[in-house]
PDB file of N, CA and C in Angstrom:
ATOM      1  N   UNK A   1     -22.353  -1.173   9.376  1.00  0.00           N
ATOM      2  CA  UNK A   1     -22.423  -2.573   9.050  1.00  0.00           C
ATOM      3  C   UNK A   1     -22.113  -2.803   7.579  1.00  0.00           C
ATOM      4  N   UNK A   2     -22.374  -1.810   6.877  1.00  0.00           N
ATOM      5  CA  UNK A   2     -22.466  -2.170   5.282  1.00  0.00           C
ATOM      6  C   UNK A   2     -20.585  -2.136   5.019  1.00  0.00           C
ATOM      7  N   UNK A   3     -20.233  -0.963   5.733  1.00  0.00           N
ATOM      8  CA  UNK A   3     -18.954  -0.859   5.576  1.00  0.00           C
ATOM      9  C   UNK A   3     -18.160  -2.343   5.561  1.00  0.00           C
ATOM     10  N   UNK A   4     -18.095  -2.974   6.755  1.00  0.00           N
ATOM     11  CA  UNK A   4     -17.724  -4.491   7.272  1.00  0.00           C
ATOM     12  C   UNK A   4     -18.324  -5.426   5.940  1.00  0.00           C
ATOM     13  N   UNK A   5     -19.161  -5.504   5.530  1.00  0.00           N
ATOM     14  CA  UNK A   5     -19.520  -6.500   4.056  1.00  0.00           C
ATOM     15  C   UNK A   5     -18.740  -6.162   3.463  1.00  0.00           C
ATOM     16  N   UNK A   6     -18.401  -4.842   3.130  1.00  0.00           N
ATOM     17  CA  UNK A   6     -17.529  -4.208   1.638  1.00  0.00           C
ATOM     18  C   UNK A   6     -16.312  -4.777   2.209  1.00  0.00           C
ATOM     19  N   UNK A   7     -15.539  -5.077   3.461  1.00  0.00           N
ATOM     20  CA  UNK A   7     -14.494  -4.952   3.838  1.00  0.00           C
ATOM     21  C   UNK A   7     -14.064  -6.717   3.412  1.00  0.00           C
ATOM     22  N   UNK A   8     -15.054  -7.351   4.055  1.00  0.00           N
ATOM     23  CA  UNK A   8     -14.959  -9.023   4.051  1.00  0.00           C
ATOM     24  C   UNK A   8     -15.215  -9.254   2.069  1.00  0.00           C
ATOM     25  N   UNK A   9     -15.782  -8.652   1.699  1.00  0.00           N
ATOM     26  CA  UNK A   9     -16.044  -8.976   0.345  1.00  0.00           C
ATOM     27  C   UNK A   9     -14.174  -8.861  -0.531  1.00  0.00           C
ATOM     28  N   UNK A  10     -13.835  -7.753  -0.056  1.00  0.00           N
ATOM     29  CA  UNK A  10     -12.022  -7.525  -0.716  1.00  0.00           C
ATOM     30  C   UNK A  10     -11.374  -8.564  -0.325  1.00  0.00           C
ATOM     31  N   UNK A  11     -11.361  -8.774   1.160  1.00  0.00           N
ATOM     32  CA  UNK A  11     -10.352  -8.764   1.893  1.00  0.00           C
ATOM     33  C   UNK A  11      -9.912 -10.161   1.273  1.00  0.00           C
ATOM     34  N   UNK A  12     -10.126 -11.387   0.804  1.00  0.00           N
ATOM     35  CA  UNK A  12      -9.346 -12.403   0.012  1.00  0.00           C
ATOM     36  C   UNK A  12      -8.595 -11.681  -1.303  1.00  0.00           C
ATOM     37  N   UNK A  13      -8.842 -10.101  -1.991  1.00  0.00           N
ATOM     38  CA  UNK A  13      -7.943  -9.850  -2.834  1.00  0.00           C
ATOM     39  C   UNK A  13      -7.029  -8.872  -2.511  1.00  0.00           C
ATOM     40  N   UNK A  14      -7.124  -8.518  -1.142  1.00  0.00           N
ATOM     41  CA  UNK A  14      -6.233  -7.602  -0.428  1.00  0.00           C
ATOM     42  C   UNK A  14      -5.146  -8.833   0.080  1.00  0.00           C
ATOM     43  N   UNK A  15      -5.787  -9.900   0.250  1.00  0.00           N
ATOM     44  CA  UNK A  15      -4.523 -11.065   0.772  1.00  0.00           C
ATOM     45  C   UNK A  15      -3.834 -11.674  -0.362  1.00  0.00           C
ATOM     46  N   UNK A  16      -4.839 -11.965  -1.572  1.00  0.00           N
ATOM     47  CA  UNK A  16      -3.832 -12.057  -2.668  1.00  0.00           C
ATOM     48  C   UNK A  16      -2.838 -10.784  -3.372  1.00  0.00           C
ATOM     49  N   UNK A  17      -2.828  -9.566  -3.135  1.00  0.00           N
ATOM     50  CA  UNK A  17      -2.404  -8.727  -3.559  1.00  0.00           C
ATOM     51  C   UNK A  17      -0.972  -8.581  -2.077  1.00  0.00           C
ATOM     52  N   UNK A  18      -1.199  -8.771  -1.067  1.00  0.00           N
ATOM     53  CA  UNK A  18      -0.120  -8.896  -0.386  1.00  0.00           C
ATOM     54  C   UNK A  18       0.998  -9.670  -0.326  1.00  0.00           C
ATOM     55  N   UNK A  19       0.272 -10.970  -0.571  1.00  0.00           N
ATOM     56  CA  UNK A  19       1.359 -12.269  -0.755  1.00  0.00           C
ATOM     57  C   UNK A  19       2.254 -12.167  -1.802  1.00  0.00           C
ATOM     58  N   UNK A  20       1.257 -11.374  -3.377  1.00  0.00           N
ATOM     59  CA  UNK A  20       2.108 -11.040  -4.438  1.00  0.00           C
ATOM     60  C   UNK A  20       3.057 -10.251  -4.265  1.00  0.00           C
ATOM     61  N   UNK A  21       2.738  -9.221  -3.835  1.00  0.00           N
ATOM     62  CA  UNK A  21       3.844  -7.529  -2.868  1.00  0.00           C
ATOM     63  C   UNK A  21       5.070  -8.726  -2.385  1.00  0.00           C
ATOM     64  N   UNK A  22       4.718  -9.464  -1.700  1.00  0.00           N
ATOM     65  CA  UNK A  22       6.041 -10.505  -0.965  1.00  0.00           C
ATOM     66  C   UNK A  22       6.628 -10.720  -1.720  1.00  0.00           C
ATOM     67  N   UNK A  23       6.253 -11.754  -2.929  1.00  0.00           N
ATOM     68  CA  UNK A  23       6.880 -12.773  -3.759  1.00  0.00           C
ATOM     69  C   UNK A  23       7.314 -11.598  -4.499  1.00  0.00           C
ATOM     70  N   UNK A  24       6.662 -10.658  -4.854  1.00  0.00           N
ATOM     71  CA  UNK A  24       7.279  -9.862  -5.854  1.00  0.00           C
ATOM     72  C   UNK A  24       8.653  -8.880  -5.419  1.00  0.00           C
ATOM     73  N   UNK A  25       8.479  -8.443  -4.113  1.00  0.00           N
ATOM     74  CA  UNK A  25       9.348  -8.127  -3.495  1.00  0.00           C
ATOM     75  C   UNK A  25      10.802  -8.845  -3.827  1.00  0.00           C
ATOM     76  N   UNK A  26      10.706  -9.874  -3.397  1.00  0.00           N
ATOM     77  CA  UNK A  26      12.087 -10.929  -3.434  1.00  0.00           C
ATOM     78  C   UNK A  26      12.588 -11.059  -5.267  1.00  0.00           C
ATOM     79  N   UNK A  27      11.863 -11.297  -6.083  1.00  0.00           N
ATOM     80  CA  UNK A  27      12.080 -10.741  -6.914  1.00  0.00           C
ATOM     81  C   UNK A  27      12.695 -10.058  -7.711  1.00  0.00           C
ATOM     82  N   UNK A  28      12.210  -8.689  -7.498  1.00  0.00           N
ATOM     83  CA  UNK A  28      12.777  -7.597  -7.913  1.00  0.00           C
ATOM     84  C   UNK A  28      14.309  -7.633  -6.955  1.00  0.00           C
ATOM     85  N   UNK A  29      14.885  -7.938  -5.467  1.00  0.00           N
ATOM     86  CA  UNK A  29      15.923  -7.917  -5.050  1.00  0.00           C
ATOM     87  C   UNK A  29      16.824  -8.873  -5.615  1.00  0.00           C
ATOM     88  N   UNK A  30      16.128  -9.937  -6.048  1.00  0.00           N
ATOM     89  CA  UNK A  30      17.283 -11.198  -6.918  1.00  0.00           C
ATOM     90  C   UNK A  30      17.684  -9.955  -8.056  1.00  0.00           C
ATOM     91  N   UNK A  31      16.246  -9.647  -8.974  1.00  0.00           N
ATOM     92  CA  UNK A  31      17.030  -9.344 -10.126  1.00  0.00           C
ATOM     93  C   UNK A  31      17.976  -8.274 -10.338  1.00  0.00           C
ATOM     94  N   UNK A  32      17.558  -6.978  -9.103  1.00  0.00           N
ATOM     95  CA  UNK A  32      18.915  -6.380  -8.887  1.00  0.00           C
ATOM     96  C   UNK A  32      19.933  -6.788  -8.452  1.00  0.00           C
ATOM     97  N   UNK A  33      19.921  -7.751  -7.790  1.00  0.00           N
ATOM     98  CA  UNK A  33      21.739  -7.878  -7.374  1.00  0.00           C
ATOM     99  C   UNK A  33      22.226  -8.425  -8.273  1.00  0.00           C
ATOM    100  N   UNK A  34      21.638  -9.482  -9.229  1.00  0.00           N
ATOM    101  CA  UNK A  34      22.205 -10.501  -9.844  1.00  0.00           C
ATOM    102  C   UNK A  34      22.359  -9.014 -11.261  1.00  0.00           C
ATOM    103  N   UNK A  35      21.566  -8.275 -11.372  1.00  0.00           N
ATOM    104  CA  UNK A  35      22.072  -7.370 -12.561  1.00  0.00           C
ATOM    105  C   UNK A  35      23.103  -6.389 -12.663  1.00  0.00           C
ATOM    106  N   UNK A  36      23.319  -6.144 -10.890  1.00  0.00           N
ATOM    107  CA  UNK A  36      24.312  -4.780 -10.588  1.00  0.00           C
ATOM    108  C   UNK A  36      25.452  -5.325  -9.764  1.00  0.00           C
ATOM    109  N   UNK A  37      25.228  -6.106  -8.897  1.00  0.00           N
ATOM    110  CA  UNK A  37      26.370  -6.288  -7.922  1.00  0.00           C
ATOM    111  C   UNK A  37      27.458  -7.274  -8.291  1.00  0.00           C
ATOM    112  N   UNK A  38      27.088  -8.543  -9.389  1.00  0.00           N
ATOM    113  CA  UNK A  38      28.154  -9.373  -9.887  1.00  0.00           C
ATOM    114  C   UNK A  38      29.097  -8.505 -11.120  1.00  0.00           C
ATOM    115  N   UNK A  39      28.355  -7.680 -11.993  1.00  0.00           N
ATOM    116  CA  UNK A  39      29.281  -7.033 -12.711  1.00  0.00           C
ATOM    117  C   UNK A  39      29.966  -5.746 -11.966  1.00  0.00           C
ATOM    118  N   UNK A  40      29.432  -5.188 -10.365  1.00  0.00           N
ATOM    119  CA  UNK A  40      30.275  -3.761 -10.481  1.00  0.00           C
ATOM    120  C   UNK A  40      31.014  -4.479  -9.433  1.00  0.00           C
ATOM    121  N   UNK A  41      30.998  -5.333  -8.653  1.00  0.00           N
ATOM    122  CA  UNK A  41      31.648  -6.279  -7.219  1.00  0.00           C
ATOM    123  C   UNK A  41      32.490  -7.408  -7.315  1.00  0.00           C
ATOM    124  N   UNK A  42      31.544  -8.141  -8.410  1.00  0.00           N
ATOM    125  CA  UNK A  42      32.379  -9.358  -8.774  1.00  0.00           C
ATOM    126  C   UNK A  42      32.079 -10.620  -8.267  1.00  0.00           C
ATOM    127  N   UNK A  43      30.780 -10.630  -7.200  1.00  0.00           N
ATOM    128  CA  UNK A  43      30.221 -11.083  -6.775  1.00  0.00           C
ATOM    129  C   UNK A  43      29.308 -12.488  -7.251  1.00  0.00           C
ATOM    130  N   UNK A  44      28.878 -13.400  -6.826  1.00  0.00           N
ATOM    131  CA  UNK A  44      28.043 -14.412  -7.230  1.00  0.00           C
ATOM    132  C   UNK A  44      26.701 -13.992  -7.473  1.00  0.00           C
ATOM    133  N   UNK A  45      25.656 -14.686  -8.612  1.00  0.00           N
ATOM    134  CA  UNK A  45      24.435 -14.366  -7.997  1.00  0.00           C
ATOM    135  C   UNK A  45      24.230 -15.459  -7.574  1.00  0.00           C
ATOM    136  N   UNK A  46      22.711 -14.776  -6.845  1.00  0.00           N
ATOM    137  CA  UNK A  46      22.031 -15.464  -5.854  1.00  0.00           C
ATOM    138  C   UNK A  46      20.827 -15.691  -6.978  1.00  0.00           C
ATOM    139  N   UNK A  47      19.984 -16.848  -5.861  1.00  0.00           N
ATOM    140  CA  UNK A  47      18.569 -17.382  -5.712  1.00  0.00           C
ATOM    141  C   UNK A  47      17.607 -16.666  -5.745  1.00  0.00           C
ATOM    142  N   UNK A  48      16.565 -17.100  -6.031  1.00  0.00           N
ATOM    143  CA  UNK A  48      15.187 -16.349  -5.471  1.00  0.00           C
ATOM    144  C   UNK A  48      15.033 -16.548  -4.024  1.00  0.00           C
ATOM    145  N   UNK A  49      15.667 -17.749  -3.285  1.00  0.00           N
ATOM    146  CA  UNK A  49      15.271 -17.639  -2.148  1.00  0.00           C
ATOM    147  C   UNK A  49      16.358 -16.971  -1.248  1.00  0.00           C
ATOM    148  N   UNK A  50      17.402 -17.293  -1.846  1.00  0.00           N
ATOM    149  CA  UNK A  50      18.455 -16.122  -1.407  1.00  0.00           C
ATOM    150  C   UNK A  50      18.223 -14.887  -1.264  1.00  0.00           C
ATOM    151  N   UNK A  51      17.335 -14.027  -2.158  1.00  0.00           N
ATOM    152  CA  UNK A  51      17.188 -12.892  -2.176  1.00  0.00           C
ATOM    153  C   UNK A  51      16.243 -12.193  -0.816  1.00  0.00           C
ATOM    154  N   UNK A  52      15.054 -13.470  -1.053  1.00  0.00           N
ATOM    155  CA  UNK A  52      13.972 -13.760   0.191  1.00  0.00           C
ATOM    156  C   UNK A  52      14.410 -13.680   1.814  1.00  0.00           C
ATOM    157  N   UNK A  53      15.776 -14.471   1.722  1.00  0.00           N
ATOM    158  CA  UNK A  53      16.358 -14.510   3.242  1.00  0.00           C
ATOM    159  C   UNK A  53      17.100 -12.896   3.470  1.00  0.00           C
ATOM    160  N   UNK A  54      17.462 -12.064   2.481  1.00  0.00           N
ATOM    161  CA  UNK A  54      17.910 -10.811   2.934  1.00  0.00           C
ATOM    162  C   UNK A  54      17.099 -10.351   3.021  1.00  0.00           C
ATOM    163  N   UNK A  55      15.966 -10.155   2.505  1.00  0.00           N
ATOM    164  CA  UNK A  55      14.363  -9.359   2.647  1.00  0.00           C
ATOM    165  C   UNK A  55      14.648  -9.751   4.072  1.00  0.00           C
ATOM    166  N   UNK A  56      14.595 -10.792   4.566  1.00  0.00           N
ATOM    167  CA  UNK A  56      14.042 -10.989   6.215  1.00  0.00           C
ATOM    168  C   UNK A  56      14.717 -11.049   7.395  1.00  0.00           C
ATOM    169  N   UNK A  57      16.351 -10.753   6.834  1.00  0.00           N
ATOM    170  CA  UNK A  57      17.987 -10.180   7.319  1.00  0.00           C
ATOM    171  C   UNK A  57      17.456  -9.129   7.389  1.00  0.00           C
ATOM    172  N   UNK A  58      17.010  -8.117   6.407  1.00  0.00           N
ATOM    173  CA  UNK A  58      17.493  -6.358   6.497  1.00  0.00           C
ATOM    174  C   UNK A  58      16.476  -5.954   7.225  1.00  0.00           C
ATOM    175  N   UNK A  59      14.770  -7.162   7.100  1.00  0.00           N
ATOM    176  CA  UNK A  59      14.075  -6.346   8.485  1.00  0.00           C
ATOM    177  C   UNK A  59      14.601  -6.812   9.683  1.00  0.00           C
ATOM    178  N   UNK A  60      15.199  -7.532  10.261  1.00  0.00           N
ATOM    179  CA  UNK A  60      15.837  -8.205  11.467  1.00  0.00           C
ATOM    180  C   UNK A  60      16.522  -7.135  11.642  1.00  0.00           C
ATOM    181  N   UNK A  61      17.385  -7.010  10.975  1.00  0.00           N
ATOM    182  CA  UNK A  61      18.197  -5.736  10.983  1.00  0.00           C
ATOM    183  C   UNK A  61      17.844  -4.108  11.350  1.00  0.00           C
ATOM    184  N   UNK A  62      17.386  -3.915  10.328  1.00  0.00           N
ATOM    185  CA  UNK A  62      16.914  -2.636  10.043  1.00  0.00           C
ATOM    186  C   UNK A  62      15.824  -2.235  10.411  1.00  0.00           C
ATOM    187  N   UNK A  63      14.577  -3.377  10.849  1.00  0.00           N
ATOM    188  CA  UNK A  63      13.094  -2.513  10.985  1.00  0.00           C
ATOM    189  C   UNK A  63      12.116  -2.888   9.635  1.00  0.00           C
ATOM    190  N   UNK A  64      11.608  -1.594   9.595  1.00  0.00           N
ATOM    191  CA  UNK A  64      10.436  -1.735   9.086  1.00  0.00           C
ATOM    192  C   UNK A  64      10.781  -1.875   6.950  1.00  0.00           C
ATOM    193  N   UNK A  65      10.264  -2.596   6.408  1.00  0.00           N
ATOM    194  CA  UNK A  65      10.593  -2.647   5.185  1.00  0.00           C
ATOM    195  C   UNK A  65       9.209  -1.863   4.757  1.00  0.00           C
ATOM    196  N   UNK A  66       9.139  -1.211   3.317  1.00  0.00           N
ATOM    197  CA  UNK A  66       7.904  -1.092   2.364  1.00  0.00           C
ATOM    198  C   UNK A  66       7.659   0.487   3.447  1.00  0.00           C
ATOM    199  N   UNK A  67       6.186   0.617   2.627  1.00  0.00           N
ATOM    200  CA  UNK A  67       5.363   1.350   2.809  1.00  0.00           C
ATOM    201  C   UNK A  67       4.538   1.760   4.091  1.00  0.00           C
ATOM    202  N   UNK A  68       4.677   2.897   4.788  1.00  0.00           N
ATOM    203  CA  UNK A  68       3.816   2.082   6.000  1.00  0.00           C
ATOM    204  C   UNK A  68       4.337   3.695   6.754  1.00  0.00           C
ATOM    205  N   UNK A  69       4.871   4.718   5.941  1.00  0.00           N
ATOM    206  CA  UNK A  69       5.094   6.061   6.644  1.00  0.00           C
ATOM    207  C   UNK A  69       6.616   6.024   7.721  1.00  0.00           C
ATOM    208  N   UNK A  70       7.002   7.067   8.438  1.00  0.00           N
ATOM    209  CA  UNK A  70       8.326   6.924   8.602  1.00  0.00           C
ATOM    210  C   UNK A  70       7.929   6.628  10.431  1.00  0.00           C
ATOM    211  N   UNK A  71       8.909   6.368  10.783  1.00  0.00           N
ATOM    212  CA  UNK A  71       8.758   5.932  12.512  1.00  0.00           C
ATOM    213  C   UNK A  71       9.428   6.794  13.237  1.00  0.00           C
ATOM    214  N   UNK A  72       8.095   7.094  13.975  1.00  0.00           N
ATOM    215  CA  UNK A  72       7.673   8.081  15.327  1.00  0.00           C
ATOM    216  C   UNK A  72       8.923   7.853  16.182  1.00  0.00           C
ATOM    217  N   UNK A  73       9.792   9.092  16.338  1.00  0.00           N
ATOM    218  CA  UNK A  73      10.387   9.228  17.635  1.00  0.00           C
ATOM    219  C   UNK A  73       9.676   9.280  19.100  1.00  0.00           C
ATOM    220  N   UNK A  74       9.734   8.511  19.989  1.00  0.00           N
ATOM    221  CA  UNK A  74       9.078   9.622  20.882  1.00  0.00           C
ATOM    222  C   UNK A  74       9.527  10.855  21.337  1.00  0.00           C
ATOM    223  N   UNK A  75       8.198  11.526  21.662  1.00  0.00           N
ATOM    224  CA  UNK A  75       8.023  12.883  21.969  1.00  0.00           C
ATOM    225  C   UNK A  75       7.851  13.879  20.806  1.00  0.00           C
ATOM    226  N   UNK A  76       8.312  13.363  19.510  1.00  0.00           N
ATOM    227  CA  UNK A  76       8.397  14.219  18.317  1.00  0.00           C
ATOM    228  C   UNK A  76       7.482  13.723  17.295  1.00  0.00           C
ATOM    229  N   UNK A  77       6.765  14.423  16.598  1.00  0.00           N
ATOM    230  CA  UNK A  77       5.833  14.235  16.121  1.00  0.00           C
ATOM    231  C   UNK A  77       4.403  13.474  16.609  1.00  0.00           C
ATOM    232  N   UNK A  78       4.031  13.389  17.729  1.00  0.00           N
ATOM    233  CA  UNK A  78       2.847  12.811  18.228  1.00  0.00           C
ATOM    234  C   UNK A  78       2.190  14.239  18.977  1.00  0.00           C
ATOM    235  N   UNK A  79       0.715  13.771  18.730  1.00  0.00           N
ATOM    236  CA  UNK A  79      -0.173  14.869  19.124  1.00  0.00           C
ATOM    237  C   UNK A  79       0.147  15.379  20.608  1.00  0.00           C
ATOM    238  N   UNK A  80       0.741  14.610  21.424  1.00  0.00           N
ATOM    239  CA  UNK A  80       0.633  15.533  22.714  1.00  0.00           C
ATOM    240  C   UNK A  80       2.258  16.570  22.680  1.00  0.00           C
ATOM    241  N   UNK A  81       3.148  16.107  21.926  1.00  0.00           N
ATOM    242  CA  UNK A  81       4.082  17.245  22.150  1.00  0.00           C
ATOM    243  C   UNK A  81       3.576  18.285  20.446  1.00  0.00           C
ATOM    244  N   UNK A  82       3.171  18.119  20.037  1.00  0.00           N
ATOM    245  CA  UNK A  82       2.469  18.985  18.806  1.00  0.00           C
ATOM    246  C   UNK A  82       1.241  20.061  19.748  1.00  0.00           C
ATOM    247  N   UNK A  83       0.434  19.512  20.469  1.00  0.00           N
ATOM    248  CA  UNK A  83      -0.453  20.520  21.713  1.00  0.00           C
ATOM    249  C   UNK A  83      -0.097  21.220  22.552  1.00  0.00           C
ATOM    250  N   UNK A  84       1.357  20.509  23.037  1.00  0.00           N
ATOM    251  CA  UNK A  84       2.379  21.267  23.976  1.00  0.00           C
ATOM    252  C   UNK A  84       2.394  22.635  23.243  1.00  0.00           C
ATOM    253  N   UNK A  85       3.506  22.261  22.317  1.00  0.00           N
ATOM    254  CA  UNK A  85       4.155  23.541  21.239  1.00  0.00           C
ATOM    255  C   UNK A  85       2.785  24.239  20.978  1.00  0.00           C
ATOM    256  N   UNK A  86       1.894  23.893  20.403  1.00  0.00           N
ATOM    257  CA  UNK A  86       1.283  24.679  19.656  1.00  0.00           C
ATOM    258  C   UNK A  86       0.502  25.628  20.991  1.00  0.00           C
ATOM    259  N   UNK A  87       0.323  25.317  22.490  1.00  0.00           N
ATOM    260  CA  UNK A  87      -0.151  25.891  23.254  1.00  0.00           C
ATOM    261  C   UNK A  87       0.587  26.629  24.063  1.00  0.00           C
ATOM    262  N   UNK A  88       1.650  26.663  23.968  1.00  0.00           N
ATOM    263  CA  UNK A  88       2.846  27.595  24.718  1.00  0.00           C
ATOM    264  C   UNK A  88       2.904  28.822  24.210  1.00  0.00           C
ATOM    265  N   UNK A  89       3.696  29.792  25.319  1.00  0.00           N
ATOM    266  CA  UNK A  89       3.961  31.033  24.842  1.00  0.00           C
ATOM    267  C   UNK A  89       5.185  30.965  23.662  1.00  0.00           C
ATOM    268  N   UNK A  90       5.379  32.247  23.569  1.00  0.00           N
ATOM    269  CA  UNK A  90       6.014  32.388  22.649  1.00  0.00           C
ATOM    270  C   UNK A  90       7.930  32.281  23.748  1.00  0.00           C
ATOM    271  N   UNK A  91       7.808  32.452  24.735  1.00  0.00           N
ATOM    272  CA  UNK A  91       9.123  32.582  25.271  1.00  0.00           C
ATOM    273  C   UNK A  91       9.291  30.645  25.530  1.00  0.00           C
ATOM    274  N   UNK A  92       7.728  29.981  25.714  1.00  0.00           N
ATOM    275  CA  UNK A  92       8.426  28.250  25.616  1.00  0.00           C
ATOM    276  C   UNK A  92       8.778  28.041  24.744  1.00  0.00           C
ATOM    277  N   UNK A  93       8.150  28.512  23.707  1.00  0.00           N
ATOM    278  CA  UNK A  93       8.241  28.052  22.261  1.00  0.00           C
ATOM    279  C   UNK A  93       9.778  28.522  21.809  1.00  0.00           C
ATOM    280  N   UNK A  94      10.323  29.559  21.992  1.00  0.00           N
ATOM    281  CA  UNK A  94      11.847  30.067  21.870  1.00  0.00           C
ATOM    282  C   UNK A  94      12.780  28.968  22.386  1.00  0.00           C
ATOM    283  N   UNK A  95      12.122  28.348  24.233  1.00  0.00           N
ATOM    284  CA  UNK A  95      13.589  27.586  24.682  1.00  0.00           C
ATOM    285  C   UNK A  95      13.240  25.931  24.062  1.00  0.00           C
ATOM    286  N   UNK A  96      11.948  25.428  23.540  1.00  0.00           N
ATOM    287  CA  UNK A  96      11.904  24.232  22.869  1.00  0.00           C
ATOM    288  C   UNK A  96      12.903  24.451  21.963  1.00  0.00           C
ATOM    289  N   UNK A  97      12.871  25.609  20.678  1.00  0.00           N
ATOM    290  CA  UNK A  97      13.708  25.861  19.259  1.00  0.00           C
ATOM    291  C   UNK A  97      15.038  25.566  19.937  1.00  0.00           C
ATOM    292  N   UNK A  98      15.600  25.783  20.723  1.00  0.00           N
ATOM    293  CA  UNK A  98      16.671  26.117  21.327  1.00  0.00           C
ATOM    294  C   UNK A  98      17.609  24.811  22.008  1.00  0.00           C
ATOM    295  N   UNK A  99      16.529  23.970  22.197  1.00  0.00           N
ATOM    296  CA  UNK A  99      16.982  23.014  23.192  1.00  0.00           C
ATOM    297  C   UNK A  99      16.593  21.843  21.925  1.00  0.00           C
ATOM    298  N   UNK A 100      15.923  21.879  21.101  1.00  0.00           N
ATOM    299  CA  UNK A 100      16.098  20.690  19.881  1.00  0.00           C
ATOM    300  C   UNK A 100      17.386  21.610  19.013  1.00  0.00           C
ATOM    301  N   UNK A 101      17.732  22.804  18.560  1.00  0.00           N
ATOM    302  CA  UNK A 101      18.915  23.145  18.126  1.00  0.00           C
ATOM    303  C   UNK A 101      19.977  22.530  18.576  1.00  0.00           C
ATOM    304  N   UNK A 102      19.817  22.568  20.057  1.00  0.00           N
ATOM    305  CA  UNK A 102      21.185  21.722  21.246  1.00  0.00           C
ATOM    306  C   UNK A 102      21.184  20.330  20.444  1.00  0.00           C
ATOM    307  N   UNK A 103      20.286  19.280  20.863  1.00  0.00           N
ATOM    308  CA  UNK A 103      20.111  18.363  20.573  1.00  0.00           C
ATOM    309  C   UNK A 103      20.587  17.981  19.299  1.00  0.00           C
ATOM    310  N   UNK A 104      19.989  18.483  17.799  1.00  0.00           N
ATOM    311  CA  UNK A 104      20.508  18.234  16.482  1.00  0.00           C
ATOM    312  C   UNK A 104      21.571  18.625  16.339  1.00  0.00           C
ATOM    313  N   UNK A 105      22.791  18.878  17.078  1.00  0.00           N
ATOM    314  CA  UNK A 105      23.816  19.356  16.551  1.00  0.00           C
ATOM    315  C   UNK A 105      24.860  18.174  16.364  1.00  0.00           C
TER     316      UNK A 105
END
């Protein structure tokens, strides 16, 4: 229970510290493009809110933005194929190496 007080007591500066991460985010992407891409491209700069709408293009796009660790394939890296491997013989464990070798090539 004490934990949950400590949690509600932050949590309005964990929301101001996020919103800033946002705004600051967009930001820092205006001031790089407008510092690198009009002199090496030739390009226009942009807005602050210009910068804001590619922040929310490249996750549309791309996924996950920031911090937050890399994204789980399935089957690879999650505890039940990590229990598999780690509980197999040594002759499964040879045709797994073998058959992700196939695969990454």
């Amino acid at each position: 229970m004490r934990n949950r007080e400590k949690f509600r007591k932050w949590m309005p500066v964990f929301g101001v510290l996020f919103i800033g991460f946002v705004f600051g985010t967009g930001w820092v992407v205006m001031s790089l493009w407008n510092a690198i891409l009009p002199v090496v491209l030739g390009i226009k700069l942009i807005s602050y809110w210009q910068a804001m709408g590619i922040l929310v293009l490249s996750r549309i796009l791309f996924g996950r933005i920031g911090f937050g660790g890399m994204h789980r394939r399935p089957g690879f890296g999650n505890r039940a194929f990590r229990d598999r491997f780690l509980h197999a013989t040594e002759e499964e464990k040879q045709q797994m190496k073998e058959e992700w070798e196939k695969r990454c090539r």
